[in-house]
PDBML (XML) file of the C-alpha atoms, coordinates in Angstrom:
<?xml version="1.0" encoding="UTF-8" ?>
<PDBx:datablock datablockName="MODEL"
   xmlns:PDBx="http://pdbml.pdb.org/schema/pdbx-v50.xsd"
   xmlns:xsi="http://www.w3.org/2001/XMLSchema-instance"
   xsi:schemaLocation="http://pdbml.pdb.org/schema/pdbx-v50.xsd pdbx-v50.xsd">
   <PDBx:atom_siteCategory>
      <PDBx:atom_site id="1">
         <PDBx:B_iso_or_equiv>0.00</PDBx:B_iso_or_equiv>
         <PDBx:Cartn_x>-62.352</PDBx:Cartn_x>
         <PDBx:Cartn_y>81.376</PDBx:Cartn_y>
         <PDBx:Cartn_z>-137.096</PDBx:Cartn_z>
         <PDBx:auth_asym_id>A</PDBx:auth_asym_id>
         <PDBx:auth_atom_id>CA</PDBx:auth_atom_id>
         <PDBx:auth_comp_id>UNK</PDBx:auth_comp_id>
         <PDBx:auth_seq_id>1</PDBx:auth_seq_id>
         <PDBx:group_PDB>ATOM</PDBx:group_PDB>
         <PDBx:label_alt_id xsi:nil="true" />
         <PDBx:label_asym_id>A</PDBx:label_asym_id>
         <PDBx:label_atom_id>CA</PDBx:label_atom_id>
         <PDBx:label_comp_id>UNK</PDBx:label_comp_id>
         <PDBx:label_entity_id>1</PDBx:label_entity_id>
         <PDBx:label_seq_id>1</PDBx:label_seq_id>
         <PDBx:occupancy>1.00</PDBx:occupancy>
         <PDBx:pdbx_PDB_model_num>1</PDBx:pdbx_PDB_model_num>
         <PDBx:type_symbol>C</PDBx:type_symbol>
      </PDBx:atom_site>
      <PDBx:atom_site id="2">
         <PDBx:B_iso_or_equiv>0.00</PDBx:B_iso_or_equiv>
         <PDBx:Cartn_x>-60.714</PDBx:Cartn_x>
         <PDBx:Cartn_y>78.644</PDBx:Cartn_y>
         <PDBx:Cartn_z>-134.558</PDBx:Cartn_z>
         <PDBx:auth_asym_id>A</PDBx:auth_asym_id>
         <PDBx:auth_atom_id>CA</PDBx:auth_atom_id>
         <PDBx:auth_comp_id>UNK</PDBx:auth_comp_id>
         <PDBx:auth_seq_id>2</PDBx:auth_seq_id>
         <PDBx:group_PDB>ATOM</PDBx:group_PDB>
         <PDBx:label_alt_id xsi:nil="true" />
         <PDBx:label_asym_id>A</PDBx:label_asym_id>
         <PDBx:label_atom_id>CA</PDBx:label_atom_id>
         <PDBx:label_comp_id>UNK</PDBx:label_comp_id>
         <PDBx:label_entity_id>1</PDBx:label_entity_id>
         <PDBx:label_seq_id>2</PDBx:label_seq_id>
         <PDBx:occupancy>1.00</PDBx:occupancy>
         <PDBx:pdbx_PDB_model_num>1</PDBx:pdbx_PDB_model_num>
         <PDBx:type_symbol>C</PDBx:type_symbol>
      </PDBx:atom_site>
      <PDBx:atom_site id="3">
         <PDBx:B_iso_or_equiv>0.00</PDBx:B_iso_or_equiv>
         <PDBx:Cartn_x>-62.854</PDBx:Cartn_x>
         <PDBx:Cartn_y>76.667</PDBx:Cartn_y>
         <PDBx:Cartn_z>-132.507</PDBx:Cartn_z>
         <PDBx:auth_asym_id>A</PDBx:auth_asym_id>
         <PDBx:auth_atom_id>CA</PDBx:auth_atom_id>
         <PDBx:auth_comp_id>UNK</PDBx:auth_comp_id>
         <PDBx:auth_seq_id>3</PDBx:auth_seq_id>
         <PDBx:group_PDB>ATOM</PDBx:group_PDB>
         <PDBx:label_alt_id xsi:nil="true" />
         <PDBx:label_asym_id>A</PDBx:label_asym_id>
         <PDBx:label_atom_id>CA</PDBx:label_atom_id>
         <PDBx:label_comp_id>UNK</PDBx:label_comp_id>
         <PDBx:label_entity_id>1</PDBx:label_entity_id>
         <PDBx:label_seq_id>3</PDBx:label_seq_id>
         <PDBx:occupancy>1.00</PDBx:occupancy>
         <PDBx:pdbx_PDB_model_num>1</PDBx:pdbx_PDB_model_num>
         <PDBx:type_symbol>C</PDBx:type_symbol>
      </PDBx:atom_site>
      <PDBx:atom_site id="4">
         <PDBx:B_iso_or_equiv>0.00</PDBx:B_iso_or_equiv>
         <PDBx:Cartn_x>-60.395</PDBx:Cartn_x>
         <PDBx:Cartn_y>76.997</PDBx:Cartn_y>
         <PDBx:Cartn_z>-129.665</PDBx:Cartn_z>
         <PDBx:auth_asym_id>A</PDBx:auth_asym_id>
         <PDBx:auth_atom_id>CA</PDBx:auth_atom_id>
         <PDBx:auth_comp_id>UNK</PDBx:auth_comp_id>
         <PDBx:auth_seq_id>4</PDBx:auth_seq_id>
         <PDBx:group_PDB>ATOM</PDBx:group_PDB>
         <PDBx:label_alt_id xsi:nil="true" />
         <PDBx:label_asym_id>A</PDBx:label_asym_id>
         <PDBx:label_atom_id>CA</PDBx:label_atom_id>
         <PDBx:label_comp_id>UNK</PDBx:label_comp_id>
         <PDBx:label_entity_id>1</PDBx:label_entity_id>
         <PDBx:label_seq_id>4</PDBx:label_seq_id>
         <PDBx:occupancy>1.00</PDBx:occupancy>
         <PDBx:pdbx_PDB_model_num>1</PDBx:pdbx_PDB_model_num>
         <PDBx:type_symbol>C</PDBx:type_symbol>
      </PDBx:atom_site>
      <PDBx:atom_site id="5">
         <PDBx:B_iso_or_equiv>0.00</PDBx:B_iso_or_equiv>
         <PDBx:Cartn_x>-60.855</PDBx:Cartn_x>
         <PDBx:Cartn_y>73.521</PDBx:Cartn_y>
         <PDBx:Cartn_z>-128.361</PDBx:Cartn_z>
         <PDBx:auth_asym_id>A</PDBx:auth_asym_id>
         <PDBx:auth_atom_id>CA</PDBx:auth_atom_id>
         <PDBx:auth_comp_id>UNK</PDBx:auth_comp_id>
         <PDBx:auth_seq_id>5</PDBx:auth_seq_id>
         <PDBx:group_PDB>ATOM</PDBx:group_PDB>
         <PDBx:label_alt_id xsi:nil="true" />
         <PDBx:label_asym_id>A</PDBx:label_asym_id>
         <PDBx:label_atom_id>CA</PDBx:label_atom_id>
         <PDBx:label_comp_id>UNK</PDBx:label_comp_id>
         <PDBx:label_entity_id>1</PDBx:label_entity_id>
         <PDBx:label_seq_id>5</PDBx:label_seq_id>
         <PDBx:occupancy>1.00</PDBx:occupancy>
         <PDBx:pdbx_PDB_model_num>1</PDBx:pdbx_PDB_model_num>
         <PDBx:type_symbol>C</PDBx:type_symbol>
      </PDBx:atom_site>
      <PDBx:atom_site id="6">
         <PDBx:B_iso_or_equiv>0.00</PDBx:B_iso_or_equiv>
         <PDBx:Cartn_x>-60.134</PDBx:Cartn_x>
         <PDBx:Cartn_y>71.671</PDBx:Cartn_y>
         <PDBx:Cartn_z>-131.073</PDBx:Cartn_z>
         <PDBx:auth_asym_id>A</PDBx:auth_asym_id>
         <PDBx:auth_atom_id>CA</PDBx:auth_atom_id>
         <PDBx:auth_comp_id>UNK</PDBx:auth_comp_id>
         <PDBx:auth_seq_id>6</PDBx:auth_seq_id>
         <PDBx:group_PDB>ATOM</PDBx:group_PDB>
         <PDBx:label_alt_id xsi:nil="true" />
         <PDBx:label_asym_id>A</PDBx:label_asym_id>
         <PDBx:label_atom_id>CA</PDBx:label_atom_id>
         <PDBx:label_comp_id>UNK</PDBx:label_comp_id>
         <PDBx:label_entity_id>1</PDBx:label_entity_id>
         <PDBx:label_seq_id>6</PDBx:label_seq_id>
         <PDBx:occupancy>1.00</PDBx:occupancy>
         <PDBx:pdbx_PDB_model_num>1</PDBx:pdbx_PDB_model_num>
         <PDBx:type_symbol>C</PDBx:type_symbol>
      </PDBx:atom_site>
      <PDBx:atom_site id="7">
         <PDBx:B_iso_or_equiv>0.00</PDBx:B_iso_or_equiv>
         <PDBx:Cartn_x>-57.288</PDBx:Cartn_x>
         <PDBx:Cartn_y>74.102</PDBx:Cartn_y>
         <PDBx:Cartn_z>-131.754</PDBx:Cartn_z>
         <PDBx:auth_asym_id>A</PDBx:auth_asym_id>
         <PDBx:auth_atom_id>CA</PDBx:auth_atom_id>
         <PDBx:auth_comp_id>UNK</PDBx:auth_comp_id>
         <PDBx:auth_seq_id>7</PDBx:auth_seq_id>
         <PDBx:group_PDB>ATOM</PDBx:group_PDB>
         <PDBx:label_alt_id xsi:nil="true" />
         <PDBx:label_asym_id>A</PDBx:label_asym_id>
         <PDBx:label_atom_id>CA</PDBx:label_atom_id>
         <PDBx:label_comp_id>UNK</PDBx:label_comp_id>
         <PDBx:label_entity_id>1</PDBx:label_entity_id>
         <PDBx:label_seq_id>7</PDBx:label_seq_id>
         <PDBx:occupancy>1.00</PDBx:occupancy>
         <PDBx:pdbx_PDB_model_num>1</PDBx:pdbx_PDB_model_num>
         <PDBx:type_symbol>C</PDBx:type_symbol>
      </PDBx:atom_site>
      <PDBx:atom_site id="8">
         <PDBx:B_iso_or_equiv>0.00</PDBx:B_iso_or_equiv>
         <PDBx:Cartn_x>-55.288</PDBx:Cartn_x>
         <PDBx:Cartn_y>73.279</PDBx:Cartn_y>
         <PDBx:Cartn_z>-128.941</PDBx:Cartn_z>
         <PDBx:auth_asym_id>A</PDBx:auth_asym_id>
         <PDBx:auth_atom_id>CA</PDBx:auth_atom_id>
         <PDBx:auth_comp_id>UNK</PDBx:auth_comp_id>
         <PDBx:auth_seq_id>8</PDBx:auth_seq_id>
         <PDBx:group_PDB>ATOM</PDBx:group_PDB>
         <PDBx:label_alt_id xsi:nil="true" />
         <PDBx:label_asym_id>A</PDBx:label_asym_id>
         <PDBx:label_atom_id>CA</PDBx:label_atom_id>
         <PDBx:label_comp_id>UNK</PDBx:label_comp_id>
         <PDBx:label_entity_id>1</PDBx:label_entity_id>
         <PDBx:label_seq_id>8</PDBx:label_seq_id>
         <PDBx:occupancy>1.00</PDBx:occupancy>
         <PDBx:pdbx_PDB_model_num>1</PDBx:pdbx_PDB_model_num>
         <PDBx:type_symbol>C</PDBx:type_symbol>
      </PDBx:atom_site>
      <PDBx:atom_site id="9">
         <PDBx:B_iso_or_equiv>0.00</PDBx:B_iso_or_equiv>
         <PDBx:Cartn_x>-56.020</PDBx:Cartn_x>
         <PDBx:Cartn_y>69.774</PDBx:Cartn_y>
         <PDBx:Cartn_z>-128.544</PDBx:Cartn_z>
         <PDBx:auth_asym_id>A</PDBx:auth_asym_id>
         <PDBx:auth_atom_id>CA</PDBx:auth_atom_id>
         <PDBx:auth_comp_id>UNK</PDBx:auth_comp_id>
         <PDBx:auth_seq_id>9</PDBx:auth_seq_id>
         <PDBx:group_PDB>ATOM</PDBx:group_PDB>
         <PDBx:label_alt_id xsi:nil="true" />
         <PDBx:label_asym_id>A</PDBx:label_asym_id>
         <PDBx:label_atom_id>CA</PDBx:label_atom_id>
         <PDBx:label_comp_id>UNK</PDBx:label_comp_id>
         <PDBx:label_entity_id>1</PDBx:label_entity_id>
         <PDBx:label_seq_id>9</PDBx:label_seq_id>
         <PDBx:occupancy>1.00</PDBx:occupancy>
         <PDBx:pdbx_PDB_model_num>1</PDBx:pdbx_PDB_model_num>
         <PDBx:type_symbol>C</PDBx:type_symbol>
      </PDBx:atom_site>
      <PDBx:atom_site id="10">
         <PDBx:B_iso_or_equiv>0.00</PDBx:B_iso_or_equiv>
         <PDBx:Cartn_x>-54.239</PDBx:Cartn_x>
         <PDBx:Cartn_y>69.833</PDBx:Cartn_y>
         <PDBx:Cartn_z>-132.159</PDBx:Cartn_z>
         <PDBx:auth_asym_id>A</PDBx:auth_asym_id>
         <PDBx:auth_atom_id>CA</PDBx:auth_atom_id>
         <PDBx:auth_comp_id>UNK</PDBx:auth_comp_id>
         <PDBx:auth_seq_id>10</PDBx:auth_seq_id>
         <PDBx:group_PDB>ATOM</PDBx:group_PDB>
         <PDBx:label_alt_id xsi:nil="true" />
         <PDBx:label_asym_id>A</PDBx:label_asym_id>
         <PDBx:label_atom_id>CA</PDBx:label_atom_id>
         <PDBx:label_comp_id>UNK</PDBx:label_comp_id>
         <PDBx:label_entity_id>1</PDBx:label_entity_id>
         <PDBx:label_seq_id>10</PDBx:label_seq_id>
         <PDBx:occupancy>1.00</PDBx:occupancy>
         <PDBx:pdbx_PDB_model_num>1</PDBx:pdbx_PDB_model_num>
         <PDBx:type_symbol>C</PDBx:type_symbol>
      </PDBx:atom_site>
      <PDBx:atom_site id="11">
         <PDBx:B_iso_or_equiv>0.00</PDBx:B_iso_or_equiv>
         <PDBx:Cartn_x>-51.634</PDBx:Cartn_x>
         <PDBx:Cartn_y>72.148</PDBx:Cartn_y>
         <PDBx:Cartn_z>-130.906</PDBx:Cartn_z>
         <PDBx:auth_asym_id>A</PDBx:auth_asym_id>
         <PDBx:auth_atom_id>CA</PDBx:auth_atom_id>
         <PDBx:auth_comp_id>UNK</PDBx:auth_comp_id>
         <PDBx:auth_seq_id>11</PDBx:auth_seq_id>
         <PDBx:group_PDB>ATOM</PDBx:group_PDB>
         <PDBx:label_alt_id xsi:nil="true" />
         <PDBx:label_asym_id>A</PDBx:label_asym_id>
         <PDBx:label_atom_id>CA</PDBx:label_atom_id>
         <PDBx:label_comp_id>UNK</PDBx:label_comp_id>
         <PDBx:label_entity_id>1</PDBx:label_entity_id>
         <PDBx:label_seq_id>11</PDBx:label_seq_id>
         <PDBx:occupancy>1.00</PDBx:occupancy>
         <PDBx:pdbx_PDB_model_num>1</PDBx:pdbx_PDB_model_num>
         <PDBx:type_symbol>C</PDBx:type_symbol>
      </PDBx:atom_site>
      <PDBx:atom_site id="12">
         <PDBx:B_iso_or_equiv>0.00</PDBx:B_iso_or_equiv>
         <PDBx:Cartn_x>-50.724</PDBx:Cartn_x>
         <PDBx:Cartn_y>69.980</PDBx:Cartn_y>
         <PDBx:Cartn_z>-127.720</PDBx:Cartn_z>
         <PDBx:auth_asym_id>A</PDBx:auth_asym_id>
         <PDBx:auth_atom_id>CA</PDBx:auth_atom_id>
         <PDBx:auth_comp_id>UNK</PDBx:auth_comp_id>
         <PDBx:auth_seq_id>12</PDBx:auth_seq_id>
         <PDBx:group_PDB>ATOM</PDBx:group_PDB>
         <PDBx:label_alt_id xsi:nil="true" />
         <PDBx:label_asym_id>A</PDBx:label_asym_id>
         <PDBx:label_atom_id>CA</PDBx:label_atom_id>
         <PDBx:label_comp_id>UNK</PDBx:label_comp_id>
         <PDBx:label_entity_id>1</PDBx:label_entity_id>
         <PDBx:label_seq_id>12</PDBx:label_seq_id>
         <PDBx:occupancy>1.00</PDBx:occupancy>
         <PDBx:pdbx_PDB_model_num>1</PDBx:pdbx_PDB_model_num>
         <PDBx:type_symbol>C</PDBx:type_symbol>
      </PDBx:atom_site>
      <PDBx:atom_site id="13">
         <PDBx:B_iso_or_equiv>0.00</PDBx:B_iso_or_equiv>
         <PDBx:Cartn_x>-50.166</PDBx:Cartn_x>
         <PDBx:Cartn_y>66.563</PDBx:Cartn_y>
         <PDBx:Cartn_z>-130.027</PDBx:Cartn_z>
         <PDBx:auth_asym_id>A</PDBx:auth_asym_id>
         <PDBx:auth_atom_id>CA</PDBx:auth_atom_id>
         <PDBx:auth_comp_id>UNK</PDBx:auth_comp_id>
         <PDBx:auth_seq_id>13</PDBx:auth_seq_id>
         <PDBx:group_PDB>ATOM</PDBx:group_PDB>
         <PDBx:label_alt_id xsi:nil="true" />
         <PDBx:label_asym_id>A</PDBx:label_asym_id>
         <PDBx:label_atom_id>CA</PDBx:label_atom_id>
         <PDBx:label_comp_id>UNK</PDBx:label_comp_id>
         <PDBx:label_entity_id>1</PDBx:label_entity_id>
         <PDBx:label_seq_id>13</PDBx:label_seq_id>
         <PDBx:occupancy>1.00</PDBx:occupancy>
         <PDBx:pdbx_PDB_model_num>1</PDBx:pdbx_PDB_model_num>
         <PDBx:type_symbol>C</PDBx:type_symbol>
      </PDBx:atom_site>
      <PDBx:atom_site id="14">
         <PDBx:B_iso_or_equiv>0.00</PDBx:B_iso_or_equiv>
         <PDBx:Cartn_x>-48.384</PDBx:Cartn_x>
         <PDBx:Cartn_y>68.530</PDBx:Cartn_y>
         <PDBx:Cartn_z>-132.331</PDBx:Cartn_z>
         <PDBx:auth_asym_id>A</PDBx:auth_asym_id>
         <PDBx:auth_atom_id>CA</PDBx:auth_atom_id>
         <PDBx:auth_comp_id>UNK</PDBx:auth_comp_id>
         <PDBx:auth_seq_id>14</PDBx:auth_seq_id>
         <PDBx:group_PDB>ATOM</PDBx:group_PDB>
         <PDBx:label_alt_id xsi:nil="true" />
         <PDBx:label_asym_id>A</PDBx:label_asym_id>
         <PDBx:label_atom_id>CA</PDBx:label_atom_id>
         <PDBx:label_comp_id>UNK</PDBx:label_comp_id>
         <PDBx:label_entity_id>1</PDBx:label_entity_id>
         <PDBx:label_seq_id>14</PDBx:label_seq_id>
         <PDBx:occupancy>1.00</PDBx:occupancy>
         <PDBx:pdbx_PDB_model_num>1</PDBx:pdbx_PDB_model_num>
         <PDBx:type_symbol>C</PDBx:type_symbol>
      </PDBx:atom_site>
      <PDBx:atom_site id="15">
         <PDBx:B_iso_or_equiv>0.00</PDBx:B_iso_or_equiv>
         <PDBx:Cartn_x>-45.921</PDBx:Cartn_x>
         <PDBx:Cartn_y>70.038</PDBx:Cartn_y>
         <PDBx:Cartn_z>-129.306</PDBx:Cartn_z>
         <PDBx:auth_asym_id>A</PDBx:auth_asym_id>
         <PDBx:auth_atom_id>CA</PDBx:auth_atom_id>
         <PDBx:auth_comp_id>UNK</PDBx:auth_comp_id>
         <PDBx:auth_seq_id>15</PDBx:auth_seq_id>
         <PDBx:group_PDB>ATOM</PDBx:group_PDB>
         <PDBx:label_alt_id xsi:nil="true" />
         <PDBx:label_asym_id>A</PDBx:label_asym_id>
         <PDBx:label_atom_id>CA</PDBx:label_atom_id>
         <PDBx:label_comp_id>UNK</PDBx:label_comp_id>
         <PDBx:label_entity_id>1</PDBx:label_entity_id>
         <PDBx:label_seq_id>15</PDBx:label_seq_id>
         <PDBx:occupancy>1.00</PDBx:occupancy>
         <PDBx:pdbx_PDB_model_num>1</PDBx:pdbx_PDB_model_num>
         <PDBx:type_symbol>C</PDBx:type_symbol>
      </PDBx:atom_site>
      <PDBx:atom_site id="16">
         <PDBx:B_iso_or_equiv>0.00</PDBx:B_iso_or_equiv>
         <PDBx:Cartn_x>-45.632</PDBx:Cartn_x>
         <PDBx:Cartn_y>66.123</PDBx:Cartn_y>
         <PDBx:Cartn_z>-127.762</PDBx:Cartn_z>
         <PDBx:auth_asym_id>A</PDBx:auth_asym_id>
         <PDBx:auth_atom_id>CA</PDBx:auth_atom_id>
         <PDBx:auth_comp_id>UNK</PDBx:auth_comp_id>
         <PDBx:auth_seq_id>16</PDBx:auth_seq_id>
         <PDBx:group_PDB>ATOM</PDBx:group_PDB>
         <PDBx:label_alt_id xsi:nil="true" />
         <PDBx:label_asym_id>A</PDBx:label_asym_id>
         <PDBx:label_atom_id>CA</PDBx:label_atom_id>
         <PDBx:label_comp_id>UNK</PDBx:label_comp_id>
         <PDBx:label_entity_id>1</PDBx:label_entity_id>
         <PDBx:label_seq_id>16</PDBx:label_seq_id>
         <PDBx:occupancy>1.00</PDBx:occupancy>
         <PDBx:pdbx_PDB_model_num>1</PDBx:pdbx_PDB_model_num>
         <PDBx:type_symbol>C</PDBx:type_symbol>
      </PDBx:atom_site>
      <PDBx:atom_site id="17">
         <PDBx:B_iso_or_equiv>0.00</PDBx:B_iso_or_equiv>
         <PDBx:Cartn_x>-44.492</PDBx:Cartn_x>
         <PDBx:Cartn_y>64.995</PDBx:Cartn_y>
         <PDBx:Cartn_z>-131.253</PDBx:Cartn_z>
         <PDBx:auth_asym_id>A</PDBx:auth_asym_id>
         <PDBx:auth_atom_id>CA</PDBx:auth_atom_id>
         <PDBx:auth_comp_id>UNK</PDBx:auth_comp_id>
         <PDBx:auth_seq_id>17</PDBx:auth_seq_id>
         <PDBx:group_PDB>ATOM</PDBx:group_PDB>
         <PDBx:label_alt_id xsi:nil="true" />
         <PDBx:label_asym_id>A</PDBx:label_asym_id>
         <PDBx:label_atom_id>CA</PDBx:label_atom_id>
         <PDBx:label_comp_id>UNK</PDBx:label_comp_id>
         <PDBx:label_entity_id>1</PDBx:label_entity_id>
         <PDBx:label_seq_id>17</PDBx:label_seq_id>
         <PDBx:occupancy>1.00</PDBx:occupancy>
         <PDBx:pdbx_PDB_model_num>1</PDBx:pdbx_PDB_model_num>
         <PDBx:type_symbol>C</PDBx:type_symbol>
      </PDBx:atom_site>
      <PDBx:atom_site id="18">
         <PDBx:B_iso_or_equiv>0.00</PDBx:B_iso_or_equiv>
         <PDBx:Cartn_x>-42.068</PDBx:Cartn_x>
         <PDBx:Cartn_y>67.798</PDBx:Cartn_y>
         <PDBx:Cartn_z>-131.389</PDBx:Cartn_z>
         <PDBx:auth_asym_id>A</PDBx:auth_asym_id>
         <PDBx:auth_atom_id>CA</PDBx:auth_atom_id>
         <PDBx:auth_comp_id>UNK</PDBx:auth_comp_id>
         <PDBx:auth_seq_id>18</PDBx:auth_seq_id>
         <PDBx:group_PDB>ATOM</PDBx:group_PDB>
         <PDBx:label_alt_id xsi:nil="true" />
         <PDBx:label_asym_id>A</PDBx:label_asym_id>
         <PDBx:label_atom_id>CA</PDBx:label_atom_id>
         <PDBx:label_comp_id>UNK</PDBx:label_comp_id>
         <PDBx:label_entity_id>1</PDBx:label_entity_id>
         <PDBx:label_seq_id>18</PDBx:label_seq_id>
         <PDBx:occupancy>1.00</PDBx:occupancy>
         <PDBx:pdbx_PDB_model_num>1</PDBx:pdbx_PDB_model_num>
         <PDBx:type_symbol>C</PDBx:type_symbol>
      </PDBx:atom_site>
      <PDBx:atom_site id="19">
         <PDBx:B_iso_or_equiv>0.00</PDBx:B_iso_or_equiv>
         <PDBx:Cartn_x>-40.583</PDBx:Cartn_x>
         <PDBx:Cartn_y>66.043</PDBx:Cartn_y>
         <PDBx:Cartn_z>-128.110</PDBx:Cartn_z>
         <PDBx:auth_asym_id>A</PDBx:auth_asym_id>
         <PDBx:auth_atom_id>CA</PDBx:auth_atom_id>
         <PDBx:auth_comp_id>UNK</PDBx:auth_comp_id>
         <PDBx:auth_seq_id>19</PDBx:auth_seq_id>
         <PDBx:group_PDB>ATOM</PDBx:group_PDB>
         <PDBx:label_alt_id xsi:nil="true" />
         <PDBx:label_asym_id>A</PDBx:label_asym_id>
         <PDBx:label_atom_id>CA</PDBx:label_atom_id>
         <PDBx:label_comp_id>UNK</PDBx:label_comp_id>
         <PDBx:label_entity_id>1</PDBx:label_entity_id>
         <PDBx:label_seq_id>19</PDBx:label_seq_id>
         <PDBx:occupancy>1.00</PDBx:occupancy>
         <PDBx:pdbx_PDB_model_num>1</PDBx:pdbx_PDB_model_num>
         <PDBx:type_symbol>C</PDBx:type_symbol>
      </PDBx:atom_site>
      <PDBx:atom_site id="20">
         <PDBx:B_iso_or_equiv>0.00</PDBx:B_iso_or_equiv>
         <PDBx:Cartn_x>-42.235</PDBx:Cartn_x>
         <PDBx:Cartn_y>68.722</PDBx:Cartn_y>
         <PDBx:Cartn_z>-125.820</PDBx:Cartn_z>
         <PDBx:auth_asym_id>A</PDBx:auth_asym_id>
         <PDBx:auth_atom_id>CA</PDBx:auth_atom_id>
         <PDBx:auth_comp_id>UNK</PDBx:auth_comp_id>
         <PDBx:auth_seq_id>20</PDBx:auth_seq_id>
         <PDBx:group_PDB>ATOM</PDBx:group_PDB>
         <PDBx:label_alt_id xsi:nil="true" />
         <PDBx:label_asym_id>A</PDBx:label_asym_id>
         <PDBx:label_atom_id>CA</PDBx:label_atom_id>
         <PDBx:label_comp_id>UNK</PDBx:label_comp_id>
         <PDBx:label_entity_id>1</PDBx:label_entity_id>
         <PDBx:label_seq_id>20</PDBx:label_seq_id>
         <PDBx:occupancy>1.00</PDBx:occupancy>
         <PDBx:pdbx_PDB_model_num>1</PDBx:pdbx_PDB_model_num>
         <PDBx:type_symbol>C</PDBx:type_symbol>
      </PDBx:atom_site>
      <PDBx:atom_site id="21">
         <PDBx:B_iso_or_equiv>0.00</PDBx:B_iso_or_equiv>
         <PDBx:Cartn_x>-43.155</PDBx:Cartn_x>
         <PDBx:Cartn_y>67.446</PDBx:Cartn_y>
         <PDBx:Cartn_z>-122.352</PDBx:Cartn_z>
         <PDBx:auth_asym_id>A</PDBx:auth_asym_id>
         <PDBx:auth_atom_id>CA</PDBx:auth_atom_id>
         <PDBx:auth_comp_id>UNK</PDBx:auth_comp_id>
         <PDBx:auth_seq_id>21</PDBx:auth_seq_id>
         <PDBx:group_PDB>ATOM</PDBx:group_PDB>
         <PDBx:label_alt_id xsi:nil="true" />
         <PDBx:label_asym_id>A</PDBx:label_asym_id>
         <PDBx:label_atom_id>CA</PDBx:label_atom_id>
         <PDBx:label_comp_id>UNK</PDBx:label_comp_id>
         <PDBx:label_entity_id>1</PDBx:label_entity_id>
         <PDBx:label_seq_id>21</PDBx:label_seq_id>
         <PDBx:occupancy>1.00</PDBx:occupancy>
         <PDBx:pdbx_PDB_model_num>1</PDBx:pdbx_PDB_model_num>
         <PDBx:type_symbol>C</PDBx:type_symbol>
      </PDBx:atom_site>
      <PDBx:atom_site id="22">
         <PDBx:B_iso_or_equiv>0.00</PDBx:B_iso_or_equiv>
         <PDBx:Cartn_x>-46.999</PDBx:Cartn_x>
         <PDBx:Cartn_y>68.038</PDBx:Cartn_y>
         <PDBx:Cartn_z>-121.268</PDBx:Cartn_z>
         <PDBx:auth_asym_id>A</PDBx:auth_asym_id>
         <PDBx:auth_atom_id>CA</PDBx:auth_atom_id>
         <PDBx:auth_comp_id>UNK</PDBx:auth_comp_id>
         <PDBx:auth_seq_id>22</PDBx:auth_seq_id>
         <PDBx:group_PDB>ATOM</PDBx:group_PDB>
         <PDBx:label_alt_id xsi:nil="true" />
         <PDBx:label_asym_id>A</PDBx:label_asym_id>
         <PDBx:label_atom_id>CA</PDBx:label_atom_id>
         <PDBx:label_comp_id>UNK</PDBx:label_comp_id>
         <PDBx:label_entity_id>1</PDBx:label_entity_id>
         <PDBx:label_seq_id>22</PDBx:label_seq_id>
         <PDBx:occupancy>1.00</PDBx:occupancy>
         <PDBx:pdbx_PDB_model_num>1</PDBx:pdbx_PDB_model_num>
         <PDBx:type_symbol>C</PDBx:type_symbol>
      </PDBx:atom_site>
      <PDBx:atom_site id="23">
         <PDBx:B_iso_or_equiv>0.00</PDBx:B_iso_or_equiv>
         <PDBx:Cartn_x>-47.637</PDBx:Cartn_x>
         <PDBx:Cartn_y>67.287</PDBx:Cartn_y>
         <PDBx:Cartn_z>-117.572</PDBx:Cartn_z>
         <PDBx:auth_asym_id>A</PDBx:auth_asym_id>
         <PDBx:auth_atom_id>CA</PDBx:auth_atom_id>
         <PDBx:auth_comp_id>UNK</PDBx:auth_comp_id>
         <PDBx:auth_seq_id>23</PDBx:auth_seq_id>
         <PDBx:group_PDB>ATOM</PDBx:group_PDB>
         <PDBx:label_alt_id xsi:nil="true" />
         <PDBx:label_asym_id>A</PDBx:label_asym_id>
         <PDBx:label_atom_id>CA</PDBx:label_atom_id>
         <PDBx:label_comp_id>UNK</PDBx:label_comp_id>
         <PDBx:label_entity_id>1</PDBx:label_entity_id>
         <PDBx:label_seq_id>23</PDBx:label_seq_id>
         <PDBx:occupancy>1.00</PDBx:occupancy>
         <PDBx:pdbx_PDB_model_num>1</PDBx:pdbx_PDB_model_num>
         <PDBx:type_symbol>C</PDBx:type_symbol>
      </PDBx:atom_site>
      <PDBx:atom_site id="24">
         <PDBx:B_iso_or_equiv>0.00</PDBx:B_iso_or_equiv>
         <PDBx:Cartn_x>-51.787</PDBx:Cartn_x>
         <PDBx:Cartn_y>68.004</PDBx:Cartn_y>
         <PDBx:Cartn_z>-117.099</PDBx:Cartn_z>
         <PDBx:auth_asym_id>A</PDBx:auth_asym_id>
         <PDBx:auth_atom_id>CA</PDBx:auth_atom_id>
         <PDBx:auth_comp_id>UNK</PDBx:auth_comp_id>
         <PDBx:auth_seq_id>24</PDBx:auth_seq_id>
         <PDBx:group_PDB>ATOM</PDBx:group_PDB>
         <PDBx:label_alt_id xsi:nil="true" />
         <PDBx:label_asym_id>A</PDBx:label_asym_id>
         <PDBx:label_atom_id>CA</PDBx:label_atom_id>
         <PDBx:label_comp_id>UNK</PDBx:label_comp_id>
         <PDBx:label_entity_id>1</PDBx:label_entity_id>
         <PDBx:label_seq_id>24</PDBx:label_seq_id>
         <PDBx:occupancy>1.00</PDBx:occupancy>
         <PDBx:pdbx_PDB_model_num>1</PDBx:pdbx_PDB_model_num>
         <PDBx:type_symbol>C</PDBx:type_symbol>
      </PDBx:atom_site>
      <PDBx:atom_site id="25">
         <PDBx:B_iso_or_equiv>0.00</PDBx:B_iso_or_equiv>
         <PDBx:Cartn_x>-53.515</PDBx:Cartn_x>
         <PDBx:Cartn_y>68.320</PDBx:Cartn_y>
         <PDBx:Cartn_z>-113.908</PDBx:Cartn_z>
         <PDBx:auth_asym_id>A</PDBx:auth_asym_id>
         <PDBx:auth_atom_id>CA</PDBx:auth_atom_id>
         <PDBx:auth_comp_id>UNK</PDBx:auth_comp_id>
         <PDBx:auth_seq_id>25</PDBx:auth_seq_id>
         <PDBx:group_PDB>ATOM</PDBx:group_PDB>
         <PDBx:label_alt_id xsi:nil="true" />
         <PDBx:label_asym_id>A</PDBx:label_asym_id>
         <PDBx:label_atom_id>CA</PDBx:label_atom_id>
         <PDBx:label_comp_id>UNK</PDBx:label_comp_id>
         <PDBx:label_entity_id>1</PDBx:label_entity_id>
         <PDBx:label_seq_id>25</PDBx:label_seq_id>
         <PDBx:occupancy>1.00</PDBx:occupancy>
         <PDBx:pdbx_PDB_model_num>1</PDBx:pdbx_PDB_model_num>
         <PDBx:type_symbol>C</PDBx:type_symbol>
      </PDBx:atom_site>
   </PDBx:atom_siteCategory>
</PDBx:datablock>
């Protein structure tokens, strides 16, 4: 059962230190 928030907020500082770029907004 995922509480989607913290999920993704996981998932994006998991893709950054991957070297992914994340522009928001």
């Amino acid at each position: 059962q995922l509480d989607r928030g913290s999920f993704e907020n996981e998932l994006i500082q998991r893709s950054k230190a991957a070297g992914n770029e994340l522009q928001l907004g």
